[in-house]
Protein backbone atom coordinates (compact mmCIF):
# COMPACT_ATOMS: atom_id res chain seq x y z
CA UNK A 1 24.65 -34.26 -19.10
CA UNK A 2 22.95 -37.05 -20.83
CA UNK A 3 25.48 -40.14 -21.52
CA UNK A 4 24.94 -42.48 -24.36
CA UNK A 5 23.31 -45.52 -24.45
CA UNK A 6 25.84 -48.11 -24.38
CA UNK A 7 23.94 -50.98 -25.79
CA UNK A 8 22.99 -48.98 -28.90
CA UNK A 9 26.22 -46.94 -29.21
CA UNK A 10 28.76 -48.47 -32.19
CA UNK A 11 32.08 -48.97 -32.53
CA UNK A 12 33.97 -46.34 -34.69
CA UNK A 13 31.46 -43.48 -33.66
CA UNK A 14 31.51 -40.24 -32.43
CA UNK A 15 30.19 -39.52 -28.61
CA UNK A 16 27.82 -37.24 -30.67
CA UNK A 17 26.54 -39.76 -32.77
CA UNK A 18 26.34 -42.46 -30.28
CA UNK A 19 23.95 -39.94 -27.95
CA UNK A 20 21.74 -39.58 -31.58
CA UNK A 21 21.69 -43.02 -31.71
CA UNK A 22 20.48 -43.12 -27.93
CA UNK A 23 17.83 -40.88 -28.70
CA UNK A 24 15.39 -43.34 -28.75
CA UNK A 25 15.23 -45.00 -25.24
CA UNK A 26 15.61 -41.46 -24.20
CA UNK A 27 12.52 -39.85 -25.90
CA UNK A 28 10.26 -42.81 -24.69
CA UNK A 29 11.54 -42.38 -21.19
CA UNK A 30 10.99 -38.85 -21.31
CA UNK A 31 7.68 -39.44 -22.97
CA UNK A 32 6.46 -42.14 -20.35
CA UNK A 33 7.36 -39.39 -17.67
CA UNK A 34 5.16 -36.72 -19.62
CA UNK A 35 2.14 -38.70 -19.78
CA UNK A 36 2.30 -39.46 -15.60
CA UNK A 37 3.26 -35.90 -14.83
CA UNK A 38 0.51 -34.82 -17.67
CA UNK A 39 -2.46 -36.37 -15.86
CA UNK A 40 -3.25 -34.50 -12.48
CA UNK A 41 -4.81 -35.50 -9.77
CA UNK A 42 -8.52 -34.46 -8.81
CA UNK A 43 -6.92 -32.45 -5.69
CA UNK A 44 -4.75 -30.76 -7.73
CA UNK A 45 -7.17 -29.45 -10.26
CA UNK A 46 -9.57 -28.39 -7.08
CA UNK A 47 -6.59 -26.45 -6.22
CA UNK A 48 -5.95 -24.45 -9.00
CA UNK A 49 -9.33 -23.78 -10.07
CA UNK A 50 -9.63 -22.64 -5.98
CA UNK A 51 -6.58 -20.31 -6.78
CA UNK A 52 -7.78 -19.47 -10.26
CA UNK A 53 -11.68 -18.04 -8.36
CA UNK A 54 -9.63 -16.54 -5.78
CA UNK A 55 -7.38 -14.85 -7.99
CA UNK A 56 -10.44 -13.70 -10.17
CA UNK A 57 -11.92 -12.56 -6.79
CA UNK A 58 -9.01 -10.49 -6.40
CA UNK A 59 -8.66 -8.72 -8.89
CA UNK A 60 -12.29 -7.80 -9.61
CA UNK A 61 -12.54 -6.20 -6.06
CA UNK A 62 -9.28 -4.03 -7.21
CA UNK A 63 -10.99 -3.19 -10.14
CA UNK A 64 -14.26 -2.03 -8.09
CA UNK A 65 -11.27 -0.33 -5.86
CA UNK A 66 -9.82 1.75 -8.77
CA UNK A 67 -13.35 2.69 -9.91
CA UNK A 68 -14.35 3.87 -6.53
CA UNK A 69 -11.44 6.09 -6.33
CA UNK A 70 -11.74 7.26 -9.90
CA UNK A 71 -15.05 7.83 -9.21
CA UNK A 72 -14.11 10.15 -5.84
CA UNK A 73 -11.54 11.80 -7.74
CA UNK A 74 -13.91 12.95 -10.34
CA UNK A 75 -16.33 14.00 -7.85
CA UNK A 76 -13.25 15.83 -6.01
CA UNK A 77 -12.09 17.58 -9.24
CA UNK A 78 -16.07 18.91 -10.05
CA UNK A 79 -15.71 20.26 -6.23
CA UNK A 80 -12.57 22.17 -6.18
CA UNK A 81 -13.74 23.85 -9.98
CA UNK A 82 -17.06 24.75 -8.68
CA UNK A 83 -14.96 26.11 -5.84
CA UNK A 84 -12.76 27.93 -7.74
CA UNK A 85 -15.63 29.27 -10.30
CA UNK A 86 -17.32 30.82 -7.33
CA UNK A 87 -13.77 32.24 -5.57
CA UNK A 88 -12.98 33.83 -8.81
CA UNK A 89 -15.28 36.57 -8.45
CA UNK A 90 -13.72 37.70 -5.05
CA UNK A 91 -10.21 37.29 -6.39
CA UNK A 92 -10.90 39.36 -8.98
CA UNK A 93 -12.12 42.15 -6.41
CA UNK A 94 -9.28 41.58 -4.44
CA UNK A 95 -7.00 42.34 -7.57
CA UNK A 96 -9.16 45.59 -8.48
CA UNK A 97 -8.52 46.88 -5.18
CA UNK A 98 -5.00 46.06 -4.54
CA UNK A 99 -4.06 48.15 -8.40
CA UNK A 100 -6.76 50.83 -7.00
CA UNK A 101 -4.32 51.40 -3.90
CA UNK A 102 -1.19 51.28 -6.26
CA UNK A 103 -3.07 53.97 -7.95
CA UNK A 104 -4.45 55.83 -4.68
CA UNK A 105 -2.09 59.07 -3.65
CA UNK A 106 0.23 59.13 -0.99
CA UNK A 107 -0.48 61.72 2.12
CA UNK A 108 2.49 63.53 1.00
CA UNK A 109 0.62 64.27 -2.23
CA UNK A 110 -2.63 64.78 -1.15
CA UNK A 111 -1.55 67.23 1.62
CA UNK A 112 0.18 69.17 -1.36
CA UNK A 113 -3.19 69.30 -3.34
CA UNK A 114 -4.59 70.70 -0.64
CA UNK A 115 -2.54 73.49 0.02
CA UNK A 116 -2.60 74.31 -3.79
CA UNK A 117 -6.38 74.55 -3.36
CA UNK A 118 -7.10 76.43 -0.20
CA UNK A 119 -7.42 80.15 -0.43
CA UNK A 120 -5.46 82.60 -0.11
CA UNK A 121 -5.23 84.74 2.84
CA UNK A 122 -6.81 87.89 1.56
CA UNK A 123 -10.14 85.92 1.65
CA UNK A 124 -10.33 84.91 4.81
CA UNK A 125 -13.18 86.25 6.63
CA UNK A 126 -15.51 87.08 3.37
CA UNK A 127 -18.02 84.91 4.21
CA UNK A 128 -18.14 85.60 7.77
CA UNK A 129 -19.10 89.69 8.74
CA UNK A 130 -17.56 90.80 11.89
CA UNK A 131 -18.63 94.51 11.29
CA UNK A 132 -21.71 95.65 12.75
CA UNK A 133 -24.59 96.91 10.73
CA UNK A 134 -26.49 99.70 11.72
CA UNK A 135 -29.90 100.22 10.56
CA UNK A 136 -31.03 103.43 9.48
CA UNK A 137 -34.30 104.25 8.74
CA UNK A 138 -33.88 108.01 7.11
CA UNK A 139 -31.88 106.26 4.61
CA UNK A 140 -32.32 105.08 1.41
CA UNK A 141 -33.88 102.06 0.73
CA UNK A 142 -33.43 99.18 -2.46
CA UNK A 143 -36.41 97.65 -3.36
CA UNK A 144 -35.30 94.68 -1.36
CA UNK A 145 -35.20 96.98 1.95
CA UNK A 146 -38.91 98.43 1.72
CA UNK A 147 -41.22 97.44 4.42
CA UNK A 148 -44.31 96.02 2.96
């Protein structure tokens, strides 16, 4: 808390005005200390133009950093689409077959197709001839049996 100046403070005044009245001594004191603290040393500039390069240093290797691994992520993402552009065919195949067996019959059903579709038993043995066939030669003949 600043206290006023007692050699410029008046009689019959505030504690308020007094301080005003104080302001002078004050703002050349805190002046005089602003022009010692304003001037650095050489050292002191060396240092934070050091810090300043270093910190300049810094952050232009993370920017090479983040473009390195923006770059690889690109690269990544063109990888995994070609990828994917070339599995696409095989999915699809994969999908044709798997609604071709939803689609196939069951063995129930096919063994009831073919039991609608066989024969009957009155032609069994057509195609094959168990009789025997005599030839005779006094017979008869077609034009398809004469000897030429």
């Amino acid at each position: 808390m600043l206290t006023p100046d007692i050699s410029t403070s008046k009689v019959g005044q505030s504690a308020d005005e007094n301080l005003v009245a104080g302001t002078g001594r004050r703002d050349h004191l805190e002046s005089t200390v602003k022009k010692h603290k304003a001037v650095p040393t050489k050292a002191e500039v060396e240092t934070k133009e050091l810090l300043m390069r270093e910190e300049q240093e810094r952050l232009a290797s993370l920017r090479t950093h983040q473009q390195e691994l923006e770059r690889e992520a690109r690269t990544d993402d063109r990888q995994r689409m070609a990828e994917e552009r070339a599995e696409k065919p095989a999915y699809e195949a994969i999908n044709q077959a798997a609604d071709a067996k939803k689609a196939a019959l069951t063995l129930d059903e096919l063994s009831k197709m073919a039991a609608q579709n066989q024969f009957a038993e009155r032609f069994n043995g057509m195609i094959e001839n168990q009789g025997k066939f005599v030839f005779d030669s006094s017979s008869f003949r077609r034009p398809s049996q004469t000897v030429t």
